[in-house]
Every structure is written in C-alpha cells, then in structure tokens.
Protein backbone atom coordinates (compact mmCIF):
# COMPACT_ATOMS: atom_id res chain seq x y z
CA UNK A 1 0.00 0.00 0.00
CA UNK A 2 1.37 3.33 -0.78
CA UNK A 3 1.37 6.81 0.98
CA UNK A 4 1.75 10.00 0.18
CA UNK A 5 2.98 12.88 2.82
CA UNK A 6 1.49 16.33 2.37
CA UNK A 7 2.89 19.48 3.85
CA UNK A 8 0.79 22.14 5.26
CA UNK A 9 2.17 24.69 2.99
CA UNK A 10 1.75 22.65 -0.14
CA UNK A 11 -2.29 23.99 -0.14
CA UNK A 12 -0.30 27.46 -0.58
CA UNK A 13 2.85 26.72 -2.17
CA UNK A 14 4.20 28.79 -5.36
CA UNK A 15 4.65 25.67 -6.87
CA UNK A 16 1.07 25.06 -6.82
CA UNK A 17 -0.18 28.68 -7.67
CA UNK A 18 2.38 28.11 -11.32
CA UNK A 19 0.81 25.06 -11.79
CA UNK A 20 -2.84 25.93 -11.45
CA UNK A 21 -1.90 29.24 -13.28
CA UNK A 22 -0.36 27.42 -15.84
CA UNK A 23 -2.99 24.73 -16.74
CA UNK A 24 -5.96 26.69 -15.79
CA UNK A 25 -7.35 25.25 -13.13
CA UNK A 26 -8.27 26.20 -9.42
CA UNK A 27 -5.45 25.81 -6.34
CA UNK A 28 -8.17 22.35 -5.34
CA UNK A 29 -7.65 20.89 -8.94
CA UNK A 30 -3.99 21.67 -8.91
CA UNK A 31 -3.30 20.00 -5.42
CA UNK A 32 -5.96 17.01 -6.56
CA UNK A 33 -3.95 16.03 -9.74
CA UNK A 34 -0.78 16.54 -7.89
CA UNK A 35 -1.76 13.96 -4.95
CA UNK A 36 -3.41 11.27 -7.71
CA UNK A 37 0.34 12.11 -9.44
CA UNK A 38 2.54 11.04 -6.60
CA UNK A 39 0.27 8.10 -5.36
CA UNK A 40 0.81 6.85 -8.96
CA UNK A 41 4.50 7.64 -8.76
CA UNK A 42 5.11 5.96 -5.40
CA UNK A 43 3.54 2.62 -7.51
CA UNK A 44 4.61 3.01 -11.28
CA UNK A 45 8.27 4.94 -10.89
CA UNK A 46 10.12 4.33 -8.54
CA UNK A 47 13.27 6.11 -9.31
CA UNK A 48 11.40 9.37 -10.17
CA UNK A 49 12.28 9.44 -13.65
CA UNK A 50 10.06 10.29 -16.42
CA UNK A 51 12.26 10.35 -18.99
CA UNK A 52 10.18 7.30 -20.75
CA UNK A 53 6.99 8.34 -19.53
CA UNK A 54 4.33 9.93 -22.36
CA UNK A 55 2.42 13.07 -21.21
CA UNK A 56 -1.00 11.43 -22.06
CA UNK A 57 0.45 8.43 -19.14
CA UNK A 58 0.98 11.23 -16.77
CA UNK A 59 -2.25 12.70 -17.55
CA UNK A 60 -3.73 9.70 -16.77
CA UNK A 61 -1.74 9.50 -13.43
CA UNK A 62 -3.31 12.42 -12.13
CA UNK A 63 -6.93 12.25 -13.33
CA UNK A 64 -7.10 14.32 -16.72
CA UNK A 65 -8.48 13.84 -19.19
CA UNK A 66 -5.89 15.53 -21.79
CA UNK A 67 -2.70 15.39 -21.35
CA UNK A 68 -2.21 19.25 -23.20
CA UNK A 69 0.92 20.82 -21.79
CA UNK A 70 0.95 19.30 -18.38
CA UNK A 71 4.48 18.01 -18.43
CA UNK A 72 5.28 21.67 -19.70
CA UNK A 73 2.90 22.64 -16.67
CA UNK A 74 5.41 20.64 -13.95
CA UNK A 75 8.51 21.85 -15.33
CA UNK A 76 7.56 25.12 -15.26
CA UNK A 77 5.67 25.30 -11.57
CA UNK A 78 8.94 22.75 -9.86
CA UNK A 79 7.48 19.46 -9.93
CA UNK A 80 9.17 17.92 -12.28
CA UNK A 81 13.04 18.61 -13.02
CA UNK A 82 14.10 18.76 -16.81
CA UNK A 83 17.44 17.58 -16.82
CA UNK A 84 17.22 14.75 -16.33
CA UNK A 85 13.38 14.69 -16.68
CA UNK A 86 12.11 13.40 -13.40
CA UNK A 87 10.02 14.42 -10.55
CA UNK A 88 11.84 16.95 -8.33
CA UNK A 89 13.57 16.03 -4.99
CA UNK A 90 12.42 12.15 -5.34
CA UNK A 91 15.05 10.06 -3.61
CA UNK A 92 14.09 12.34 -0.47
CA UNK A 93 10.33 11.31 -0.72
CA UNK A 94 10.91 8.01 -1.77
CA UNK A 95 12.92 7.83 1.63
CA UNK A 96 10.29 8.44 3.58
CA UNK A 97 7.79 5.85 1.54
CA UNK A 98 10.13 3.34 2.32
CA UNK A 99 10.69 4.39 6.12
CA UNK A 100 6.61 4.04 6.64
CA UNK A 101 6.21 0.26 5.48
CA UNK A 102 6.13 -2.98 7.80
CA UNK A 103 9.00 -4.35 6.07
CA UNK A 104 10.93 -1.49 7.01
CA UNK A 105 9.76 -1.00 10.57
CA UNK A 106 10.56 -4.97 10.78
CA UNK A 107 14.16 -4.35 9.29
CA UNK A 108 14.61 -1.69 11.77
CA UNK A 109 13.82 -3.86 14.62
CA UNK A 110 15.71 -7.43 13.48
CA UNK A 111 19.29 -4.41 13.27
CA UNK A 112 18.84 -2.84 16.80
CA UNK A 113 18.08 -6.40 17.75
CA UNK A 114 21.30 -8.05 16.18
CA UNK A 115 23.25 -6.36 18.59
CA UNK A 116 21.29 -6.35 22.02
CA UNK A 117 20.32 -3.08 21.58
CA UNK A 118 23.69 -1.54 21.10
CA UNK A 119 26.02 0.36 19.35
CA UNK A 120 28.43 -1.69 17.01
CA UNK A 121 30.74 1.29 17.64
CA UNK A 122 30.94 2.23 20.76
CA UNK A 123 28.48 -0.34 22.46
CA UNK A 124 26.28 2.35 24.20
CA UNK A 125 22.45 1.11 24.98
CA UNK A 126 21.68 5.30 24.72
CA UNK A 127 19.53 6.26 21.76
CA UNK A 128 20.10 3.14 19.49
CA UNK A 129 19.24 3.63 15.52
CA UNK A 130 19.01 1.70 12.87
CA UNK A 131 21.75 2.92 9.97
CA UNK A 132 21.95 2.04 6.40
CA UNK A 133 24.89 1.37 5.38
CA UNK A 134 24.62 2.64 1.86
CA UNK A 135 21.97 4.91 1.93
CA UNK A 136 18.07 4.74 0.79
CA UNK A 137 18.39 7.77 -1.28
CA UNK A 138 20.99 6.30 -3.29
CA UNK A 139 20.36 2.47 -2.99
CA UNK A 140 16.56 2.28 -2.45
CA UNK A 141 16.46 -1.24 -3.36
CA UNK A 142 18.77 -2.31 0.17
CA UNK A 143 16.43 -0.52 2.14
CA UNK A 144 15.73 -3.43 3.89
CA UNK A 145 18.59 -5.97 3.16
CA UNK A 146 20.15 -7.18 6.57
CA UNK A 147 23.67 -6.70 5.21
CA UNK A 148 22.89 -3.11 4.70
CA UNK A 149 22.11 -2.31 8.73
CA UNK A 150 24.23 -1.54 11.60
CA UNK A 151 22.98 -0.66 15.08
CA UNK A 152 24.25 2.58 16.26
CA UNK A 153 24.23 5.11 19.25
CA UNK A 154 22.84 8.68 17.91
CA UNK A 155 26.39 10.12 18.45
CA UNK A 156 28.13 7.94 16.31
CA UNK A 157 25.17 7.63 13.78
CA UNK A 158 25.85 11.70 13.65
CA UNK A 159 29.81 10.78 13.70
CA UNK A 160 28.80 8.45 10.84
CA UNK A 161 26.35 10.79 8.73
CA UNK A 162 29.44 13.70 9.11
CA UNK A 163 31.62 11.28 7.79
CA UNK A 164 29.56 10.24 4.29
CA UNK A 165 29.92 14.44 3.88
C-alpha cells in the first residue's frame, strides 16, 4: 500500500499557484492532480524518472483527461526537473515511503536487535538507531537488506552521517 505525505504549505505553495496558473485550473484541482500524481509515482516509478513516460500516461496518473501541456505545466511550476526529466527532490520522498512500510519497521527492529540493543561502535544502549549502510536515497532497493544495517548510538550515527559528507 502506498502513501503519500502532504505538507501544510503545499495547499499554498508557489509551486502550486504556477501550476494551477499554468494549466488553468483552481489551487483544489492543482493540489488534486498533484496527490493522484505522486500516489501513482510511489507505484509506477520508482526512481522518479520520467524520462520514458508519455504526457498522455501522466495525464492519466493524475486524473485528466488531456494530457495538453501538463508536463510543460510541472517543469515550469517545480514538480518535475528537466534535466534529467524526473520528478523533483524524489530520492528524499521516496525515503520516507520506504521508512513508513512494515518491512521497514521490521528491518529496523531485526538491526537494533542483532546487537542487544547496542552500538556496534561504541556499544552504548543510549539512543540506538538503525543505519543504512549505503543509503536509501541512493540504494533504495537495500532498504531493507540485513547486510545493509548496523545498530548505532545517535552520536556515532551523527559521527557516521558527518563522515559520508
């Protein structure tokens, strides 16, 4: 089952003011198609990219009937990133899909449980976190592979995140 997150501010985001300007339609319609849009992205793409996707498929995606300009229509208002043609910041929101599913919250709890509860680095029991190893963002298909967890304290999960940097 998928899930979408919406911000407070999306209802009066500049984003969605260029994209209802753009296609014509009122700030509801524009935040309607945009929510049918990502619940069919979080099940159809998941890397984000569009770069094979028709206009009349992403039409369909969010509701319309014609697909007239509205890839045009997402470039323009933010949504969707041109080069290279996908939708815009979507490792970050795939991320959080894949933080809000069972089979994550159970890969979560098998790492802090492979090492009693404690850091691998420093063996604390204080504010134990699961850590990906190679990161969801970039490797969303590890999200929950057992070789890519480690249990760590949140000082040295900091001390790790500093070091990626």
């Amino acid at each position: 089952m998928s899930w979408i997150k919406i911000e407070h501010g999306l209802c009066k985001s500049r984003k969605i003011a260029k994209l209802s300007s753009a296609m014509g339609w009122s700030r509801h319609q524009a935040i309607g198609f945009m929510v049918d849009f990502w619940i069919w992205a979080a099940q159809s793409c998941d890397d984000g990219q569009l770069k094979d996707i028709t206009d009349s498929e992403i039409a369909f995606a969010g509701g319309l009937e014609q697909a007239k300009g509205i890839l045009s229509a997402l470039i323009a208002s933010g949504f969707v990133d041109q080069e290279p043609l996908r939708i815009h910041q979507w490792a970050e929101h795939r991320t959080h899909l894949i933080r809000h599913t069972l089979e994550y919250r159970k890969w979560r709890d098998d790492i802090l449980g492979s090492n009693n509860y404690k850091c691998a680095k420093c063996l604390s029991t204080y504010g134990i976190e699961a850590h990906h190893i190679k990161p969801i963002a970039k490797f969303p298909q590890l999200a929950t592979e057992k070789t890519n967890g480690i249990a760590l304290c949140c000082e040295c999960h900091k001390k790790e995140h500093a070091r990626r940097k």
